[in-house]
PDB file of N, CA and C in Angstrom:
ATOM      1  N   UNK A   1     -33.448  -1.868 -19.520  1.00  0.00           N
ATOM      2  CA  UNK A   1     -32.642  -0.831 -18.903  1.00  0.00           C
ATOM      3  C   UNK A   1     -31.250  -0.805 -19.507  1.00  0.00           C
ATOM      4  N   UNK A   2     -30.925  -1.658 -19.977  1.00  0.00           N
ATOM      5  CA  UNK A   2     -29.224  -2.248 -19.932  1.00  0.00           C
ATOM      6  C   UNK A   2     -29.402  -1.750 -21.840  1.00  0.00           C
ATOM      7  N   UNK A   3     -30.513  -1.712 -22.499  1.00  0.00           N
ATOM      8  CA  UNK A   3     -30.176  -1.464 -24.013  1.00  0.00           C
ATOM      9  C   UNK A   3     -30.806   0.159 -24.180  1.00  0.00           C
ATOM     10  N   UNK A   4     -31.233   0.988 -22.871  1.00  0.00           N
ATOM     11  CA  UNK A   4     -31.334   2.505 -22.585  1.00  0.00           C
ATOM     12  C   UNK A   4     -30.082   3.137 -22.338  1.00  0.00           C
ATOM     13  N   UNK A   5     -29.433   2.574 -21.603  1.00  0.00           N
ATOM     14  CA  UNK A   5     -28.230   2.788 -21.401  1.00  0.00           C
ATOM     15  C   UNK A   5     -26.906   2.846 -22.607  1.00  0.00           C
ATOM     16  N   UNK A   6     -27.040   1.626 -22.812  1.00  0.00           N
ATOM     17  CA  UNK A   6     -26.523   1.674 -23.961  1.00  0.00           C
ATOM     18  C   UNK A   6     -26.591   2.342 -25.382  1.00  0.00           C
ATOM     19  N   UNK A   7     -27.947   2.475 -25.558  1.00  0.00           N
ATOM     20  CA  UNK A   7     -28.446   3.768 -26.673  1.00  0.00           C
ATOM     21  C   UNK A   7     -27.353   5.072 -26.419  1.00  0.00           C
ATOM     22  N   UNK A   8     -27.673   5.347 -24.988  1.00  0.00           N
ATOM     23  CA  UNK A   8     -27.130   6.659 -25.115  1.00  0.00           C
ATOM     24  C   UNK A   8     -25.412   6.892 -24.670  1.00  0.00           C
ATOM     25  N   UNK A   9     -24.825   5.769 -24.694  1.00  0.00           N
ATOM     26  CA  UNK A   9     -23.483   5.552 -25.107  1.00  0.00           C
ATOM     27  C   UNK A   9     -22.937   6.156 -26.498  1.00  0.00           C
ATOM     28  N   UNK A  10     -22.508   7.276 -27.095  1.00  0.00           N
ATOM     29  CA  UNK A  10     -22.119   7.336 -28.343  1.00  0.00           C
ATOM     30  C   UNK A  10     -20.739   7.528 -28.323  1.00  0.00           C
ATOM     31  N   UNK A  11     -20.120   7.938 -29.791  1.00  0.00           N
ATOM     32  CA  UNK A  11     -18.809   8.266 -29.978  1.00  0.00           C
ATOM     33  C   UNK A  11     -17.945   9.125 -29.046  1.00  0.00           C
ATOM     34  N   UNK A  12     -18.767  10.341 -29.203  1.00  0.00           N
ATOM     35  CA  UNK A  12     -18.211  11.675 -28.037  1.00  0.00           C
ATOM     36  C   UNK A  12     -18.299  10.887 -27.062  1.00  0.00           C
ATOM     37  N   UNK A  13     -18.855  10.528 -26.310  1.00  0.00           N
ATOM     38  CA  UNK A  13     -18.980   9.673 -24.775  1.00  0.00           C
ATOM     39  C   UNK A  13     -17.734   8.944 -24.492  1.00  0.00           C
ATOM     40  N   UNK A  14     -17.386   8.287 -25.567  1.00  0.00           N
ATOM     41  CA  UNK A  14     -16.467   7.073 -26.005  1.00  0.00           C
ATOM     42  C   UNK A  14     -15.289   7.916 -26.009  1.00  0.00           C
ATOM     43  N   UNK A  15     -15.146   8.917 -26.875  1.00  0.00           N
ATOM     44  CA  UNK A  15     -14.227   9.686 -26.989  1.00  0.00           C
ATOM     45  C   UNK A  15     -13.707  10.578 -25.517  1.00  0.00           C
ATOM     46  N   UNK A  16     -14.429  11.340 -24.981  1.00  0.00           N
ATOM     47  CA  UNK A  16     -14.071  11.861 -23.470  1.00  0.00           C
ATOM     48  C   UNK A  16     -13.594  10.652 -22.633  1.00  0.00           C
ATOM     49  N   UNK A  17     -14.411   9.760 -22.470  1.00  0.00           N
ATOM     50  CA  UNK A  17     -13.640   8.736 -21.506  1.00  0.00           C
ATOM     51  C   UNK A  17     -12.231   8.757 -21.684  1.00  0.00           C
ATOM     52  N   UNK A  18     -12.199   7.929 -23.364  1.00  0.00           N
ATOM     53  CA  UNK A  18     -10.741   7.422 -23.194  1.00  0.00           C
ATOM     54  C   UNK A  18     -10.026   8.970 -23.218  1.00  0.00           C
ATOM     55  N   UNK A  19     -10.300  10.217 -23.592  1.00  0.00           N
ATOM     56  CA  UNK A  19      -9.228  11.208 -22.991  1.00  0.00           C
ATOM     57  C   UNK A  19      -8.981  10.986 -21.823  1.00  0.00           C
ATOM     58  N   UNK A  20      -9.801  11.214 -20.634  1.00  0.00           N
ATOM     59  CA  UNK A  20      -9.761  11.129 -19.278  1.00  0.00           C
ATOM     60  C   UNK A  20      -8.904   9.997 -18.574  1.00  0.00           C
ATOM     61  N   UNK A  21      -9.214   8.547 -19.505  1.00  0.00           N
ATOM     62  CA  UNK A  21      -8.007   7.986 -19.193  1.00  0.00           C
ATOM     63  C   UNK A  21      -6.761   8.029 -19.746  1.00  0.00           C
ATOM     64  N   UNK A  22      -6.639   8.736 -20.593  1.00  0.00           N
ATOM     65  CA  UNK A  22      -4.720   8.807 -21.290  1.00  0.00           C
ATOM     66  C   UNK A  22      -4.340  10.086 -20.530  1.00  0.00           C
ATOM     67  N   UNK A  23      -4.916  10.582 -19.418  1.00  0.00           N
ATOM     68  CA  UNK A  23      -4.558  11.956 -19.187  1.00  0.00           C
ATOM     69  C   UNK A  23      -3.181  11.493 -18.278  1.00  0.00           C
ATOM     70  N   UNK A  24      -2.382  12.797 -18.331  1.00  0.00           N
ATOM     71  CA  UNK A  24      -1.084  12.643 -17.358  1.00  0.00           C
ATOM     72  C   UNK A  24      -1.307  12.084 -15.947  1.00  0.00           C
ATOM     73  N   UNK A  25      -1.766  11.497 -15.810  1.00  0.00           N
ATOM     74  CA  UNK A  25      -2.015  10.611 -14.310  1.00  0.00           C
ATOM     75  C   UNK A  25      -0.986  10.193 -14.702  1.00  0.00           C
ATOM     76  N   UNK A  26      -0.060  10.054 -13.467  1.00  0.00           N
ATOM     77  CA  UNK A  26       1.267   8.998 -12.940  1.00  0.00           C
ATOM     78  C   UNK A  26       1.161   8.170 -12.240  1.00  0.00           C
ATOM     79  N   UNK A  27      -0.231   8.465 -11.458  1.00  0.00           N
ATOM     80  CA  UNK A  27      -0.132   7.294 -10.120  1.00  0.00           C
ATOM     81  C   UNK A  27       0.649   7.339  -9.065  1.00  0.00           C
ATOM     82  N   UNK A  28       1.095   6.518  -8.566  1.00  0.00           N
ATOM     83  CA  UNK A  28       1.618   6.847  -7.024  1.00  0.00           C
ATOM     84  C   UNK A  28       3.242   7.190  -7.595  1.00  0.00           C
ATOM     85  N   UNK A  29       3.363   8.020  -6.432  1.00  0.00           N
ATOM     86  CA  UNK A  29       5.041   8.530  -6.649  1.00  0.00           C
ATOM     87  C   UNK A  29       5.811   7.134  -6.072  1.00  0.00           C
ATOM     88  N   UNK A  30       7.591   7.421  -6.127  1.00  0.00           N
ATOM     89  CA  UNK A  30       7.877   6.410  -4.933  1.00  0.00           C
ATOM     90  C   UNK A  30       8.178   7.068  -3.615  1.00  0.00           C
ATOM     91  N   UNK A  31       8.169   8.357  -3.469  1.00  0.00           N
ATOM     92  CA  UNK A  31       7.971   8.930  -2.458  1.00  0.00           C
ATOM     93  C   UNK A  31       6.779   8.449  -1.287  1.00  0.00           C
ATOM     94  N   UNK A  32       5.721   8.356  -2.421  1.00  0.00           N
ATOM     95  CA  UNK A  32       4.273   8.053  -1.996  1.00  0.00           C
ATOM     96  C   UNK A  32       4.224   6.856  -1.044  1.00  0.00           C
ATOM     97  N   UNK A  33       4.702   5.793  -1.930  1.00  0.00           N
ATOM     98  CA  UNK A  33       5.109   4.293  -2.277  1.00  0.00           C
ATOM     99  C   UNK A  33       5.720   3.892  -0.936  1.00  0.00           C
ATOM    100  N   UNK A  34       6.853   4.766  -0.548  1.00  0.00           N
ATOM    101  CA  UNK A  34       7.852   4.981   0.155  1.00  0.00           C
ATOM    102  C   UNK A  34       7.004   4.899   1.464  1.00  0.00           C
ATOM    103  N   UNK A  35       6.443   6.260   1.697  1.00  0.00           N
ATOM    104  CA  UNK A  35       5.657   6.563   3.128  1.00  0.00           C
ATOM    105  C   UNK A  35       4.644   5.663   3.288  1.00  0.00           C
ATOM    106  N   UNK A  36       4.027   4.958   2.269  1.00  0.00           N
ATOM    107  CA  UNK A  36       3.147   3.638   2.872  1.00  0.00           C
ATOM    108  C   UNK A  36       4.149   2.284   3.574  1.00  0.00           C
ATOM    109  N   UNK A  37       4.665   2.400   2.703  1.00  0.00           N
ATOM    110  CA  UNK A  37       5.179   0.866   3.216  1.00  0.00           C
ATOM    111  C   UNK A  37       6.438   1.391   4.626  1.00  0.00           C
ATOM    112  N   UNK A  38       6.746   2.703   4.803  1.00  0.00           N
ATOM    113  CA  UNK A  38       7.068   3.222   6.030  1.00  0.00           C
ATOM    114  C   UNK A  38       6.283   2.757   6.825  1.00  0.00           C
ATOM    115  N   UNK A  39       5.035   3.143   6.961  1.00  0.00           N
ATOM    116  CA  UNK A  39       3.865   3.421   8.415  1.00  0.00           C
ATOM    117  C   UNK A  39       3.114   2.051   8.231  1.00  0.00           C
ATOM    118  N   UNK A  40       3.518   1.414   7.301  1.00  0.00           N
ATOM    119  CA  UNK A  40       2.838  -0.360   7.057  1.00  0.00           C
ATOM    120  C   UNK A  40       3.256  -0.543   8.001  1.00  0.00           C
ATOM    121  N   UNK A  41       5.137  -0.627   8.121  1.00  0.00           N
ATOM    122  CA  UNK A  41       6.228  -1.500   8.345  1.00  0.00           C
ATOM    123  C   UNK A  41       5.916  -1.081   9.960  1.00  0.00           C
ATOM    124  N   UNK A  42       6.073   0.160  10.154  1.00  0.00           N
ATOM    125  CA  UNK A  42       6.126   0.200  11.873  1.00  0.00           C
ATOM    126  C   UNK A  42       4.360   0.453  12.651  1.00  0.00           C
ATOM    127  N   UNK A  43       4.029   0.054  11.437  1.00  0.00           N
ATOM    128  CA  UNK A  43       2.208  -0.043  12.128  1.00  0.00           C
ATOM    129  C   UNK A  43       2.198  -1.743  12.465  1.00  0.00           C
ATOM    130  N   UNK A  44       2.832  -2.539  11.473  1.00  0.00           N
ATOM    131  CA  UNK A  44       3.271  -3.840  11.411  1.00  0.00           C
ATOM    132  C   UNK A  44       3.719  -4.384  12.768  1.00  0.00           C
ATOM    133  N   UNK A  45       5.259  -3.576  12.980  1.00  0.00           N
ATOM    134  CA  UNK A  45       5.619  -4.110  13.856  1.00  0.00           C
ATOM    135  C   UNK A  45       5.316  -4.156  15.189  1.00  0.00           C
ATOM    136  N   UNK A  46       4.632  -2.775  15.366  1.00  0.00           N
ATOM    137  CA  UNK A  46       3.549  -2.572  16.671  1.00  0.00           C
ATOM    138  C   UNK A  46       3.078  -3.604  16.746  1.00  0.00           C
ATOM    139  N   UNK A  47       2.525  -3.877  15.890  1.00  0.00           N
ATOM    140  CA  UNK A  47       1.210  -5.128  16.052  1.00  0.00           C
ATOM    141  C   UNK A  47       1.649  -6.366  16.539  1.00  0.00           C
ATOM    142  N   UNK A  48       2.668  -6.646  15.631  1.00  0.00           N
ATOM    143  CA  UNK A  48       3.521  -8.017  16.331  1.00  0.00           C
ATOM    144  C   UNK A  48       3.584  -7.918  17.507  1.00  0.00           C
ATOM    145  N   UNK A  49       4.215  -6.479  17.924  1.00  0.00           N
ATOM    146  CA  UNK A  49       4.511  -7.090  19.537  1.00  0.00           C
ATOM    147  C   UNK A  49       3.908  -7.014  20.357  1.00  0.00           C
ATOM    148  N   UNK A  50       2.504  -6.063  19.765  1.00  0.00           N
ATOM    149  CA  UNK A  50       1.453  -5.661  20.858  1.00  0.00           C
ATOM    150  C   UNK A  50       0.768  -7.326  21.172  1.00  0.00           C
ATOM    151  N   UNK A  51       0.913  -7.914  20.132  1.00  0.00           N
ATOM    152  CA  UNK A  51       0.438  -9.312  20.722  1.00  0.00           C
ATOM    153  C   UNK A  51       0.848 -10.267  21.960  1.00  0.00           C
ATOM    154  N   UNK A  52       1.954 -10.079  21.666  1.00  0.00           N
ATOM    155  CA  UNK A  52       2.831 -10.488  23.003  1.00  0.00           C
ATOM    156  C   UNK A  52       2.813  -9.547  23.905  1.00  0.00           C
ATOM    157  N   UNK A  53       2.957  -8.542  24.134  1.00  0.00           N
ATOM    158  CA  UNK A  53       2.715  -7.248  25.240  1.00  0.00           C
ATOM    159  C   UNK A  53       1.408  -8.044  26.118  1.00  0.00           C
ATOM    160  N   UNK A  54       0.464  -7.864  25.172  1.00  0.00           N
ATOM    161  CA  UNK A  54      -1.438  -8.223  25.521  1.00  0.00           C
ATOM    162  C   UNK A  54      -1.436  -9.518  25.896  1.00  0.00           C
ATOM    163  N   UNK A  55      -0.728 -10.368  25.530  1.00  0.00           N
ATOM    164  CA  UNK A  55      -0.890 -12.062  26.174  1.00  0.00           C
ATOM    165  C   UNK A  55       0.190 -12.459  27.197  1.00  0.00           C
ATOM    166  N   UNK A  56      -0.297 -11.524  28.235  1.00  0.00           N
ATOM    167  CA  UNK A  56       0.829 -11.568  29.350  1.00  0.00           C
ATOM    168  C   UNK A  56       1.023 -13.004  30.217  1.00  0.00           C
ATOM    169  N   UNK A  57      -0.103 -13.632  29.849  1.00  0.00           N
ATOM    170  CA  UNK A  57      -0.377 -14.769  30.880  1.00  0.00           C
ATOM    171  C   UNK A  57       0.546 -15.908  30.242  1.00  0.00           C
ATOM    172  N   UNK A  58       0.802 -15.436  28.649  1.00  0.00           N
ATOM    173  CA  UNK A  58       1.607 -16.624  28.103  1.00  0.00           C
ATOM    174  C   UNK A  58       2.756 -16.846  28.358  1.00  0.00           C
ATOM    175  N   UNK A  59       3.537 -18.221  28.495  1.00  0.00           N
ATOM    176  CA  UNK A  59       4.819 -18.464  28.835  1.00  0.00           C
ATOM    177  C   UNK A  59       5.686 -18.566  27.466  1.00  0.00           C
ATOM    178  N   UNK A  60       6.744 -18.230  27.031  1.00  0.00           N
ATOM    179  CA  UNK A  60       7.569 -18.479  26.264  1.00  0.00           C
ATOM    180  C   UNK A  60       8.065 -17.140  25.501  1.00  0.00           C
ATOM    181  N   UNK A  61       7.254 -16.263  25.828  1.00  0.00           N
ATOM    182  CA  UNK A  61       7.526 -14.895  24.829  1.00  0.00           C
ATOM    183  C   UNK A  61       8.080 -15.145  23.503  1.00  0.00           C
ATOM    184  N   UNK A  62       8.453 -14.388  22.749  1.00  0.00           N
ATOM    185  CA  UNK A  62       8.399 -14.325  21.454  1.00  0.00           C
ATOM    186  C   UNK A  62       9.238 -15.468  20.318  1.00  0.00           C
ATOM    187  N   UNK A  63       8.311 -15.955  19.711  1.00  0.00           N
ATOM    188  CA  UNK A  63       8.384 -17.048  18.919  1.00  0.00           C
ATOM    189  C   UNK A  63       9.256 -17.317  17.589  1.00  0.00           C
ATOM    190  N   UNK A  64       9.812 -18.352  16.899  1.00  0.00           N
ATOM    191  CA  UNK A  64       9.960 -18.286  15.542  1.00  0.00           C
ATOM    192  C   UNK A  64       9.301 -17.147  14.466  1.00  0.00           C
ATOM    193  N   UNK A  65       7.739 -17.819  14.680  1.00  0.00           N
ATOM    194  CA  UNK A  65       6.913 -17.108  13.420  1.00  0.00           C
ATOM    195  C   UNK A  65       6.721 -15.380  13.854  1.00  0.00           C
ATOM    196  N   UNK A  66       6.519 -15.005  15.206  1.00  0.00           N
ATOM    197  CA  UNK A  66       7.013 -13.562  15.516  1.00  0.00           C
ATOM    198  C   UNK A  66       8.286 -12.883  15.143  1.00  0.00           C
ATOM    199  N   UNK A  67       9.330 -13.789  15.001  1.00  0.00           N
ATOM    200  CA  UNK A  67      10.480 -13.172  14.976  1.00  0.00           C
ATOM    201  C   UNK A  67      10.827 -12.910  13.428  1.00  0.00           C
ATOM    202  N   UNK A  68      10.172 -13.855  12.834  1.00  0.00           N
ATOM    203  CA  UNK A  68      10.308 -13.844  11.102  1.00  0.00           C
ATOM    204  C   UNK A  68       9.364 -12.642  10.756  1.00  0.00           C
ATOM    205  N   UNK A  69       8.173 -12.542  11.153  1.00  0.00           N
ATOM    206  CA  UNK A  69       7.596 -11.807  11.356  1.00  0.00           C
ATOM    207  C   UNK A  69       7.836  -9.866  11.752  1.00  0.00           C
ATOM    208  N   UNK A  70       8.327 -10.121  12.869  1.00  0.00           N
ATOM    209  CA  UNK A  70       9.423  -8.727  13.214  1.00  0.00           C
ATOM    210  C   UNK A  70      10.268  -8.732  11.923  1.00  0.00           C
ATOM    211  N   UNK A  71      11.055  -9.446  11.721  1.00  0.00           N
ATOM    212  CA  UNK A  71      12.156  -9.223  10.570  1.00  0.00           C
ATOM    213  C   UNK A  71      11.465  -8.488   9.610  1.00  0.00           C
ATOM    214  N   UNK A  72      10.466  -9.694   9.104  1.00  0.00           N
ATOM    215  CA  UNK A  72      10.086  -9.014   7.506  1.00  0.00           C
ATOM    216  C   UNK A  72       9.159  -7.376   7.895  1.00  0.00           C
ATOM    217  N   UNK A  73       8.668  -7.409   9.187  1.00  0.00           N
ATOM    218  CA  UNK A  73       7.871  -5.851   8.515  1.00  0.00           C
ATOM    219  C   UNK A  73       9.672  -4.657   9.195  1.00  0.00           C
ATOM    220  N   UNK A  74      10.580  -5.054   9.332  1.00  0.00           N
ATOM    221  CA  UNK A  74      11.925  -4.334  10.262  1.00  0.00           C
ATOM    222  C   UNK A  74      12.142  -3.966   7.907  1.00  0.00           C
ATOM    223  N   UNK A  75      12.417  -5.372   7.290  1.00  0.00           N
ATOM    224  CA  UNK A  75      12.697  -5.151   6.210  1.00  0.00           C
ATOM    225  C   UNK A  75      11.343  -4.110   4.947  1.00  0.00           C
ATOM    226  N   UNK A  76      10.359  -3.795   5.742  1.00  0.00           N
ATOM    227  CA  UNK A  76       9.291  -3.370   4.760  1.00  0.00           C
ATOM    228  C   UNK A  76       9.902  -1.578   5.253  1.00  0.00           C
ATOM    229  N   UNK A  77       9.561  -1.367   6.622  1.00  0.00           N
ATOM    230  CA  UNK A  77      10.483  -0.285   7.122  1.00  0.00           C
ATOM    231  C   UNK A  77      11.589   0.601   6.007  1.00  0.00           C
ATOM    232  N   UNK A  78      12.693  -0.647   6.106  1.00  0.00           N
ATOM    233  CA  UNK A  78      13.786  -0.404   5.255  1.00  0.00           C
ATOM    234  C   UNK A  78      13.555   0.125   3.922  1.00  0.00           C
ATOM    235  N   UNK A  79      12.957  -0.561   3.323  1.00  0.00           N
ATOM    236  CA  UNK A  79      12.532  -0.522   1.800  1.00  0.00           C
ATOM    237  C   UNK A  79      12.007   0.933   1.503  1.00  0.00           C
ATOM    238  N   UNK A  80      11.206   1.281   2.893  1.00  0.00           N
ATOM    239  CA  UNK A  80      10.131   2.085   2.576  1.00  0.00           C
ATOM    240  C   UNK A  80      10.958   3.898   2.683  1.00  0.00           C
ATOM    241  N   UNK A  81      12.121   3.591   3.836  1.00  0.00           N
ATOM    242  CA  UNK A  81      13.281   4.679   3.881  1.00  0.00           C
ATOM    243  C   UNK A  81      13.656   5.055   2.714  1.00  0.00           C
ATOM    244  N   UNK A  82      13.810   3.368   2.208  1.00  0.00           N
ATOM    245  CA  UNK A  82      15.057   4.038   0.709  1.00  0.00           C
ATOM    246  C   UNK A  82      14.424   4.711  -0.707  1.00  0.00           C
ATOM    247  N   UNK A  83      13.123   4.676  -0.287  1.00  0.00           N
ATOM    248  CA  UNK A  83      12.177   5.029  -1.419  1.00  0.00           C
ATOM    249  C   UNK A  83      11.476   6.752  -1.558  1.00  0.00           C
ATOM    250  N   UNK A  84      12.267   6.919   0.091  1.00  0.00           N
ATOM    251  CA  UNK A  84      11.675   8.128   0.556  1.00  0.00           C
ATOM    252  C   UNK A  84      12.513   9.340  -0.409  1.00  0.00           C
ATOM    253  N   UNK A  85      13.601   8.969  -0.521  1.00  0.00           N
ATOM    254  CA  UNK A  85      14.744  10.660  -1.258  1.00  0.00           C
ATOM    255  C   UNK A  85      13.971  10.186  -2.897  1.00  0.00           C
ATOM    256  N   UNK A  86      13.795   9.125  -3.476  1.00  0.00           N
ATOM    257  CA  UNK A  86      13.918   9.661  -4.684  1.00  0.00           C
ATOM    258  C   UNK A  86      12.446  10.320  -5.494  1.00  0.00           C
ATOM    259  N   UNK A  87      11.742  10.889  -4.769  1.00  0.00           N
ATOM    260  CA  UNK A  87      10.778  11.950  -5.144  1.00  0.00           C
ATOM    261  C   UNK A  87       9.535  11.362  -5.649  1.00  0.00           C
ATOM    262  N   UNK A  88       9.012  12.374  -6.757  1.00  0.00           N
ATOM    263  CA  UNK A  88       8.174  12.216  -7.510  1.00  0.00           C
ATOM    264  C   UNK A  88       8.314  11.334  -8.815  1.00  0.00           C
ATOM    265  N   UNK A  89       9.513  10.624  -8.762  1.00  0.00           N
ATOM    266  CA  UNK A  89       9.311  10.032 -10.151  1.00  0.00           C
ATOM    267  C   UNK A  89       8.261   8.754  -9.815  1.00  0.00           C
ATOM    268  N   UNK A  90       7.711   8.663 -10.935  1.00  0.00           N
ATOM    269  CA  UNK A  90       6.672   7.239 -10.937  1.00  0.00           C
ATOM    270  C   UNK A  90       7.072   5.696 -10.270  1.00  0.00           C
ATOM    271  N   UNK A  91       6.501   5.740  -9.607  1.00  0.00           N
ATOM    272  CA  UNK A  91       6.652   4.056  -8.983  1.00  0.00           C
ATOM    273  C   UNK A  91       6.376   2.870  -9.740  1.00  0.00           C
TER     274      UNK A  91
END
């Protein structure tokens, strides 16, 4: 199967691919870039606290590793704002 396949691999074949991959694809904007790591950051931080919200029975409320935690997705947030104005250029 694997040397049928390969038979009918030729030049042109070879040739369209690699057009298809040198084509103007940019990939993600940082706009793009931007609005993910936005809705990461505060999908993130939901989560953190929905944990503590949901484990009501626990004593001590929110912890070291929660709070480092809050920080870093508060800082993914941030990142993800400042990425938002500068458009379509490539990420």
């Amino acid at each position: 199967m694997v040397i049928l396949c390969w038979q009918r691999f030729t030049a042109p074949a070879a040739e369209s691919i690699l057009r298809a991959m040198n084509a103007d694809d940019t990939g993600i904007s940082k706009q793009q870039l931007g609005m993910i790591l936005l809705v990461g950051g505060i999908v993130g931080f939901c989560a953190i606290l929905s944990v503590d919200i949901m484990d009501v029975g626990r004593e001590g409320g929110i912890g070291p590793a929660q709070t480092l935690a809050l920080i870093a997705m508060a800082l993914v947030v941030v990142v993800g704002l400042t990425l938002l104005p500068l458009g379509d250029a490539p990420a």
